[in-house]
Protein backbone atom coordinates (compact mmCIF):
# COMPACT_ATOMS: atom_id res chain seq x y z
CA UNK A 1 33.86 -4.47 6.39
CA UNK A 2 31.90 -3.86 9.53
CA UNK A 3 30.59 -6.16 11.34
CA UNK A 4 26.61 -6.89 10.07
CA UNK A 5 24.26 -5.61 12.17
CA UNK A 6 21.92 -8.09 14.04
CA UNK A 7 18.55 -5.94 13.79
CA UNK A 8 17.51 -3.03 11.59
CA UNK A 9 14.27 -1.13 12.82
CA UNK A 10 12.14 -0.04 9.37
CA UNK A 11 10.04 2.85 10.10
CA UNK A 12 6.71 3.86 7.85
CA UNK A 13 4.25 4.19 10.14
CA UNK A 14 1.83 6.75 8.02
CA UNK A 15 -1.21 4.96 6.04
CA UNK A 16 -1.54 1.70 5.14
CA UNK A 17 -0.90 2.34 1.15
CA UNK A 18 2.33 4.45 2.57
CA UNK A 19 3.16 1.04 4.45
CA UNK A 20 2.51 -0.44 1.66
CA UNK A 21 5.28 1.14 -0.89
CA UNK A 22 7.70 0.22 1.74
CA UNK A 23 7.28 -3.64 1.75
CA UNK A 24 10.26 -3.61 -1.21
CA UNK A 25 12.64 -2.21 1.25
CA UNK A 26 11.56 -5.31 3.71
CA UNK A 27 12.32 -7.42 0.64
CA UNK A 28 15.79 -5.89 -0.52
CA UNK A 29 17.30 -6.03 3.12
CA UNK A 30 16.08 -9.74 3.71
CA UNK A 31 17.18 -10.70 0.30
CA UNK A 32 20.93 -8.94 1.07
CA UNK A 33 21.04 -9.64 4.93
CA UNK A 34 19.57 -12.87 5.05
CA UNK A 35 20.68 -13.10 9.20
CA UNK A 36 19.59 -9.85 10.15
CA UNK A 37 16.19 -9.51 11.92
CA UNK A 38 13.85 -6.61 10.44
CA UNK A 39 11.82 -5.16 12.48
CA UNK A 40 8.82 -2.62 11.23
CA UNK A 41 7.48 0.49 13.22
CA UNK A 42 3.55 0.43 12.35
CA UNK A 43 0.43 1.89 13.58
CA UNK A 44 -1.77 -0.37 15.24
CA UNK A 45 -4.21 -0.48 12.03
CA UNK A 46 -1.64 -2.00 10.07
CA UNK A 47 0.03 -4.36 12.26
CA UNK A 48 -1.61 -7.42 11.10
CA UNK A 49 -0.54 -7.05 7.45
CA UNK A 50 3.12 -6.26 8.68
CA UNK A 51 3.20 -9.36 10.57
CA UNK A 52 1.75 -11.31 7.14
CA UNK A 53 4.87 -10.36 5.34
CA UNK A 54 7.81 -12.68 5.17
CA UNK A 55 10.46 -10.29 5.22
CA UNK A 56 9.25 -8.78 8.57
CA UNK A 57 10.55 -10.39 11.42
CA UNK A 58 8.72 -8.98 14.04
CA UNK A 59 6.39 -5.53 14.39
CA UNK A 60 6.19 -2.64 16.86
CA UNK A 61 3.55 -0.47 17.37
CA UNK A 62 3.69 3.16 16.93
CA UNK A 63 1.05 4.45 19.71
CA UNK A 64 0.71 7.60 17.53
CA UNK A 65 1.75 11.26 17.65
CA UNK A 66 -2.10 11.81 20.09
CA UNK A 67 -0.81 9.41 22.17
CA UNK A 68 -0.10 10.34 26.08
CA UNK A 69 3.19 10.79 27.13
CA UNK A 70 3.53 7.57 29.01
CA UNK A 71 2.94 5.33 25.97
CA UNK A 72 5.21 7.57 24.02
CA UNK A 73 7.55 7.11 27.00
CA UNK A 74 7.02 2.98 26.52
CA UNK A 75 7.68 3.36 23.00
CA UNK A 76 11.33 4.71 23.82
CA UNK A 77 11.81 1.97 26.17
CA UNK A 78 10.47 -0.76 23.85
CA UNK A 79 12.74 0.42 21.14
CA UNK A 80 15.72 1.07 23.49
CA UNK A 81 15.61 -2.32 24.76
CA UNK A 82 15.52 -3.92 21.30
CA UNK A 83 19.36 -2.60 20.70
CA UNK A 84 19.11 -1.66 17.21
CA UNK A 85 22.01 -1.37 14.95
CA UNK A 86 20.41 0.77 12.93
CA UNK A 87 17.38 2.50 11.91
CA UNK A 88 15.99 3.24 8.44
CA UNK A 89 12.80 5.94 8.31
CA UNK A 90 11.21 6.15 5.13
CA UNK A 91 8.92 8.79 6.83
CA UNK A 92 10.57 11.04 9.24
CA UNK A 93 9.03 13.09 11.78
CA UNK A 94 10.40 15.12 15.27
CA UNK A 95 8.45 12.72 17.41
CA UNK A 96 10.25 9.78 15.90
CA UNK A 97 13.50 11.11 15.44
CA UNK A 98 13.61 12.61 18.76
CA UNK A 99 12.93 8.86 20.32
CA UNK A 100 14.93 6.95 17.98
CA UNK A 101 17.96 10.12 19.41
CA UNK A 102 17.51 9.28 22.56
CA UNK A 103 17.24 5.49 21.84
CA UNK A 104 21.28 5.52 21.14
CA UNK A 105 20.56 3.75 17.86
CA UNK A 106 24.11 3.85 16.32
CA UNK A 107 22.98 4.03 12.59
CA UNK A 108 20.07 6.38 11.76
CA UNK A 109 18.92 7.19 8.38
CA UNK A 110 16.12 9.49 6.93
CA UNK A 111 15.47 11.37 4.19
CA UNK A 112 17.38 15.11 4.53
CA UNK A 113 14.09 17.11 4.95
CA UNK A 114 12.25 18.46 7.68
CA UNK A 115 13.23 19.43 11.22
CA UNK A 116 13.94 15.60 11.86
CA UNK A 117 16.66 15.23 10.13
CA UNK A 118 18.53 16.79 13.24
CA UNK A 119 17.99 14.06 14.96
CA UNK A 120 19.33 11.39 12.29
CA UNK A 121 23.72 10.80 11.26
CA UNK A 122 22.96 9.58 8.13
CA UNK A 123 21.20 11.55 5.40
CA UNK A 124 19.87 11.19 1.80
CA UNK A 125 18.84 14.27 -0.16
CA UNK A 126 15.66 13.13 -1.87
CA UNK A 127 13.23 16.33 -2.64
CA UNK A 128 10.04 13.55 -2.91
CA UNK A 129 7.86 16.88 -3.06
CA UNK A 130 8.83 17.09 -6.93
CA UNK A 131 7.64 13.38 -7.67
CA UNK A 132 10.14 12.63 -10.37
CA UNK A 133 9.12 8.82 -9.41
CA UNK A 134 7.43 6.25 -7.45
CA UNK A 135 7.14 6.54 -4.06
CA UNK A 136 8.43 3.16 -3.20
CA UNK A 137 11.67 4.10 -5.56
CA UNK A 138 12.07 6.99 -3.00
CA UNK A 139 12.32 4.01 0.03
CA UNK A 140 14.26 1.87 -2.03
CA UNK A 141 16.93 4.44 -2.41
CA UNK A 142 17.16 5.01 1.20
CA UNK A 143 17.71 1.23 1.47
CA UNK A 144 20.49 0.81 -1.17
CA UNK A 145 22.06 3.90 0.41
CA UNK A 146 22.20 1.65 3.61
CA UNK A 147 23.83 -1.04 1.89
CA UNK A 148 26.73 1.13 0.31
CA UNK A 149 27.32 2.47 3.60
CA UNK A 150 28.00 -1.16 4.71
CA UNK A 151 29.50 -1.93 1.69
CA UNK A 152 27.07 -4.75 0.58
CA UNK A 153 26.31 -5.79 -2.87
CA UNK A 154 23.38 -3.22 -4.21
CA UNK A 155 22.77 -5.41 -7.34
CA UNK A 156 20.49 -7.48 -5.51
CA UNK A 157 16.80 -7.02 -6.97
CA UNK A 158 13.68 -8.21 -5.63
CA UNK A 159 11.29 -10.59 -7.37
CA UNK A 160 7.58 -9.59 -7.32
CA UNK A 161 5.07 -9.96 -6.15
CA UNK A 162 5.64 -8.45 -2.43
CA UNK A 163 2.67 -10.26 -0.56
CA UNK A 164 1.54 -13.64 -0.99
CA UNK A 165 -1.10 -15.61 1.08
CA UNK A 166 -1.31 -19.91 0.36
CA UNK A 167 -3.67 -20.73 -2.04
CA UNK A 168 -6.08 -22.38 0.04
CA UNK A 169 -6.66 -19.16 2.27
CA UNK A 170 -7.37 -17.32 -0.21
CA UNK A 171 -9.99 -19.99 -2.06
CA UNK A 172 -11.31 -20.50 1.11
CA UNK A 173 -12.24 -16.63 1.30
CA UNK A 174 -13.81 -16.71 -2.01
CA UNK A 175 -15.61 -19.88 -1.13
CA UNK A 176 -16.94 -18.51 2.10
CA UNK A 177 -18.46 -14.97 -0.27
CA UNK A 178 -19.88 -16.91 -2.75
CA UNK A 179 -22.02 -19.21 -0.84
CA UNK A 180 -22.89 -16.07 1.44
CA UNK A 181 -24.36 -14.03 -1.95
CA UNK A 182 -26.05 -17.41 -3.13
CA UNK A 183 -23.75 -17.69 -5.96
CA UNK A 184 -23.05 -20.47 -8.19
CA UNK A 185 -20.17 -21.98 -10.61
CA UNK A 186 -16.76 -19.92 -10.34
CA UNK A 187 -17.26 -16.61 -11.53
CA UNK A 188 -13.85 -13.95 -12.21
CA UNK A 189 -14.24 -11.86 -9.71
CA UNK A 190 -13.49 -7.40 -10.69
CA UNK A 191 -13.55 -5.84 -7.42
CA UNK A 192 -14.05 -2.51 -7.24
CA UNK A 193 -13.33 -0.27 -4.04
CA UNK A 194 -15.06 3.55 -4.49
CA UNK A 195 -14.12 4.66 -1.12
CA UNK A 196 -10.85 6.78 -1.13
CA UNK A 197 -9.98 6.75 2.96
CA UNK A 198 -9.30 10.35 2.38
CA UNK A 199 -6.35 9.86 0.88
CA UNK A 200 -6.72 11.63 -2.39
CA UNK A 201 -9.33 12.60 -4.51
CA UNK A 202 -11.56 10.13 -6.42
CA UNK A 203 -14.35 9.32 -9.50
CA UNK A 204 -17.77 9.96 -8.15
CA UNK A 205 -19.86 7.25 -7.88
CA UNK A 206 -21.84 7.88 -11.18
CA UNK A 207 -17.96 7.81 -12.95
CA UNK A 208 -17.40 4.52 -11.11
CA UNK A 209 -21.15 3.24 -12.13
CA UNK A 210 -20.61 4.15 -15.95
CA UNK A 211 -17.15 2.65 -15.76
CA UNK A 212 -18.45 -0.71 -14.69
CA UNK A 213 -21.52 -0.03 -17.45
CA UNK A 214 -19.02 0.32 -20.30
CA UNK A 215 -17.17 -3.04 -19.53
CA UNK A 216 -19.98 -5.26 -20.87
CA UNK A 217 -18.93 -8.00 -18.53
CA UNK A 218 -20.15 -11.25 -19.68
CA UNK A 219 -21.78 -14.15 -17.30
CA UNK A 220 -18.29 -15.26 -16.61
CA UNK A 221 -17.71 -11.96 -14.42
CA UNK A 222 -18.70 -11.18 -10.82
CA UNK A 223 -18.81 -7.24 -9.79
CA UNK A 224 -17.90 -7.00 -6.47
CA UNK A 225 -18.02 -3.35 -4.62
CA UNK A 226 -15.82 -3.48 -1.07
CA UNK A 227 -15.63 -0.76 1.05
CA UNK A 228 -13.93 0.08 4.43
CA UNK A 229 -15.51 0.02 7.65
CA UNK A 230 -16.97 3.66 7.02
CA UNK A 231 -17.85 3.29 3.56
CA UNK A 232 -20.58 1.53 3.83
CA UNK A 233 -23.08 3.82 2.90
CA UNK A 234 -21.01 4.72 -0.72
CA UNK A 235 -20.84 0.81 -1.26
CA UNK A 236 -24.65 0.43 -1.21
CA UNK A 237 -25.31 4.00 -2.98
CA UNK A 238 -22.97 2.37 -5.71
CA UNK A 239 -25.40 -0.47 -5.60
CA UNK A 240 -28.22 0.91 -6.57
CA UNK A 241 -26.71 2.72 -9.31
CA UNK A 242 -25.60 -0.65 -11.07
CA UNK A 243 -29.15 -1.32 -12.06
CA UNK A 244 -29.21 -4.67 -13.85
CA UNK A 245 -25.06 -5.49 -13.71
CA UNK A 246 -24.77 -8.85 -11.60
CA UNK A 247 -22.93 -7.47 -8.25
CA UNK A 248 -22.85 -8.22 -4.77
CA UNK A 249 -20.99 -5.95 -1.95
CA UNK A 250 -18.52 -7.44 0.06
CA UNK A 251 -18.79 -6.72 4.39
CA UNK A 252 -16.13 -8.09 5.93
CA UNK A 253 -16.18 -8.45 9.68
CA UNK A 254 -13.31 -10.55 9.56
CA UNK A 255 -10.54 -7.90 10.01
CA UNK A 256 -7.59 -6.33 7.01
CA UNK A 257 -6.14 -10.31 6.78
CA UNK A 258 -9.23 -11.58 5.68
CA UNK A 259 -9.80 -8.94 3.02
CA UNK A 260 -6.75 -9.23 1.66
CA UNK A 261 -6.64 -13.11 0.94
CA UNK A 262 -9.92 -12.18 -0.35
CA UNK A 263 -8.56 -9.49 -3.05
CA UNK A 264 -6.27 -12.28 -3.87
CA UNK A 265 -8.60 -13.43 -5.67
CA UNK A 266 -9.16 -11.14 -7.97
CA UNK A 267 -8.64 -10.56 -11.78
CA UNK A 268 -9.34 -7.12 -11.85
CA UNK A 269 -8.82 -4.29 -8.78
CA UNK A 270 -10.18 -0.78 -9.58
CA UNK A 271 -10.23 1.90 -7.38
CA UNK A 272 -8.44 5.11 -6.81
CA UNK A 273 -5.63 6.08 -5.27
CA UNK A 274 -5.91 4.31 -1.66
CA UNK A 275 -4.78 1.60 0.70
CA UNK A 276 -6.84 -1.12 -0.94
CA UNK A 277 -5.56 -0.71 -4.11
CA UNK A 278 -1.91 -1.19 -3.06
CA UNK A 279 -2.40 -4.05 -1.32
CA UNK A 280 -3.64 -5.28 -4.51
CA UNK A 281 -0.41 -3.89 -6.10
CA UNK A 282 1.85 -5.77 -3.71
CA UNK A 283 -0.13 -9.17 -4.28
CA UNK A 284 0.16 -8.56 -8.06
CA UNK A 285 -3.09 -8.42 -8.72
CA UNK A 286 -4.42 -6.55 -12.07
CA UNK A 287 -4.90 -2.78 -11.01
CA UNK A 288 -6.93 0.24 -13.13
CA UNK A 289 -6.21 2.79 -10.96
CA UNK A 290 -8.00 6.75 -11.12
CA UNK A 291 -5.43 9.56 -9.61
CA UNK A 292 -6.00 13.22 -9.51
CA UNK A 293 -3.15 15.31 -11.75
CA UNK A 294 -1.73 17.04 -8.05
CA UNK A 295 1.31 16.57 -8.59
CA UNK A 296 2.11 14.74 -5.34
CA UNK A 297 -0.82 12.66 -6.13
CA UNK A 298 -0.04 11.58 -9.49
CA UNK A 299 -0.13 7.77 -11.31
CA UNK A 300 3.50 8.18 -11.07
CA UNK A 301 4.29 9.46 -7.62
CA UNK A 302 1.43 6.70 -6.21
CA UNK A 303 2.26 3.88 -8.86
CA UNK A 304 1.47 0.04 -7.52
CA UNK A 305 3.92 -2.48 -6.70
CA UNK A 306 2.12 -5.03 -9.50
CA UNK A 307 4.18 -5.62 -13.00
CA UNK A 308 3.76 -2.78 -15.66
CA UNK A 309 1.76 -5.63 -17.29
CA UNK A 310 -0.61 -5.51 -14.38
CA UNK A 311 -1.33 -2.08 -14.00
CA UNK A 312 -2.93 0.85 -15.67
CA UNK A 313 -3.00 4.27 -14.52
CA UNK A 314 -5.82 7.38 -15.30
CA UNK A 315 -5.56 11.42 -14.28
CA UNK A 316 -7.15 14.10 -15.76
CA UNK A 317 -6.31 15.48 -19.16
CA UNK A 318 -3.29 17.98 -18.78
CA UNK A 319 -5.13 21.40 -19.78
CA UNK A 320 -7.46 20.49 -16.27
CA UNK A 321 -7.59 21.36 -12.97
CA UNK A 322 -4.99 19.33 -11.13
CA UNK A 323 -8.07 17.61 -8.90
CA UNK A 324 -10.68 18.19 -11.89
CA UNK A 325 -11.60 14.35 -12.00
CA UNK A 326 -14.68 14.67 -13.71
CA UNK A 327 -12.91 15.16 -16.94
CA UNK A 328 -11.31 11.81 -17.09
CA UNK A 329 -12.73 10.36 -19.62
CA UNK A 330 -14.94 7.21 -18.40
CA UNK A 331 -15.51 5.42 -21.52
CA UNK A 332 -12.18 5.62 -22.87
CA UNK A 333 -10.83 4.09 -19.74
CA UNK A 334 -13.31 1.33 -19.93
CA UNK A 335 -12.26 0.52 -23.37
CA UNK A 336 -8.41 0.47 -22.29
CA UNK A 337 -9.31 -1.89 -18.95
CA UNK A 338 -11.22 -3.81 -21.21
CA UNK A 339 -8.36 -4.59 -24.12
CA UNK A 340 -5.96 -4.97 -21.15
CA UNK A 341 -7.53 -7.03 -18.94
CA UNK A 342 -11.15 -9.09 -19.81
């Protein structure tokens, strides 16, 4: 057997629920190559939570595909001088497979689609554009395909849940909201996040109101509505729409970290298909997620990193429109959150 390599550069530098579905890979190789140093290729946006994971050793930043030609020129040199063994991309494009090319990188693997994969000597067929499963499935097959190629053991499974922050962060991040809304005693807290980040299409905030409506949360439950740092204005719209159900919105000024020791927290995430939802995924928390029925948007294609236990997934009836979501229907998925989880 070869020799093991010393570093492995990870690359998913897309979204931040993209990044995401890739933290099992980070997991596997750590878990199998204990000595070898992985490194993750991120946007700036979601450097922070790459460098909160425990199976990434250390984080470079993708300047982006807008970026001039001297940072992209930096970003060769940054990655040249790292001497990679090899390279996984769970996301390929020509930018980054050119670079990576003329990086030398010995080992470079990517999914055999697009252009890219010119610029890659190791290949796995994958046709991800049919969503026969999750999307994290589809990076944890690129991974195992590494490890047969280097003849490691691929019986080597990963224990959930994929992010963890200590205890007293994240109590400390509930304390700090509670006393800020005036709020006494311990109260469960069911976040719910209406913004979708443009990622995929979502329940109108009238869906998302009647959904909370049809819980019948009793005084030991705490609505909270978070939003990103443009979504705002749909947090407090959703506000007023909640009439007499206790809630407070959550504004964090505190940066991704912060919220996500705070969504430890929670019993209950709902939300649709975005990045805040699969961070919740990844820390295990209890998900009821809304997807459209696209079919490379689906519950299946997009499914969280939490146990099956954990999770529940909604789309449109099949005789609708793929992106119809008005015709999920609201009050049987309250009644199935509610039996699940309260």
């Amino acid at each position: 057997m070869a020799a093991l390599p010393q570093k492995i550069l990870i690359i998913r530098n897309d979204k931040l629920g993209d990044f995401m579905l890739s933290l099992p890979v980070f997991k596997l190789l750590k878990q199998a190559l204990p000595q070898t140093s992985l490194h993750a290729l991120v946007p700036e946006y979601t450097r922070d939570i790459a460098l909160a994971c425990d199976a990434i050793d250390e984080v470079i930043i993708d300047p982006g595909k807008d970026a001039a030609f001297r940072e992209q020129r930096q970003l060769l040199h940054t990655i040249r001088q790292q001497h990679y063994a090899a390279v996984i991309t769970l996301f390929s494009t020509t930018r980054i497979g050119l670079c990576l090319w003329l990086a030398g990188i010995p080992y470079r693997l990517a999914p055999a689609t697009k252009l890219a994969q010119i610029f890659y000597n190791h290949r796995l067929s994958q046709r991800r554009s049919r969503s026969e499963k999750p999307e994290y499935q589809y990076n944890l097959d690129l991974a195992y395909h590494y490890l047969r190629d280097q003849q490691i053991d691929t019986d080597t499974s990963v224990a959930l849940p994929y992010l963890r922050f200590p205890q007293n962060c994240v109590t400390e991040q509930k304390r700090v909201f509670l006393d800020s809304q005036n709020i006494s005693g311990d109260p469960k807290l069911i976040i719910v996040h209406p913004g979708s980040g443009g990622s995929a299409n979502n329940l109108s905030l009238q869906q998302f109101a009647r959904l909370i409506h049809q819980l019948k949360l009793n005084s030991n439950y705490h609505v909270v509505i978070t939003a990103g740092p443009d979504e705002q204005a749909i947090a407090r719209e959703l506000s007023t729409l909640l009439e007499d159900t206790p809630h407070s919105v959550y504004n964090s000024q505190s940066g991704l970290i912060s919220f996500a020791q705070f969504l430890q927290n929670a019993v209950l995430f709902i939300s649709g298909s975005t990045g805040p939802l699969h961070i919740a995924g990844a820390l295990d928390v209890p998900t009821a997620a809304f997807y459209p029925r696209r079919r490379s948007a689906t519950s299946l294609r997009w499914q969280t990193l939490n146990s099956e236990e954990n999770r529940l997934g909604f789309m449109p009836p099949a005789d609708a429109d793929e992106q119809a979501m008005q015709r999920i229907d609201i009050d049987a998925a309250a009644k199935q959150i509610t039996d699940k989880f309260l």
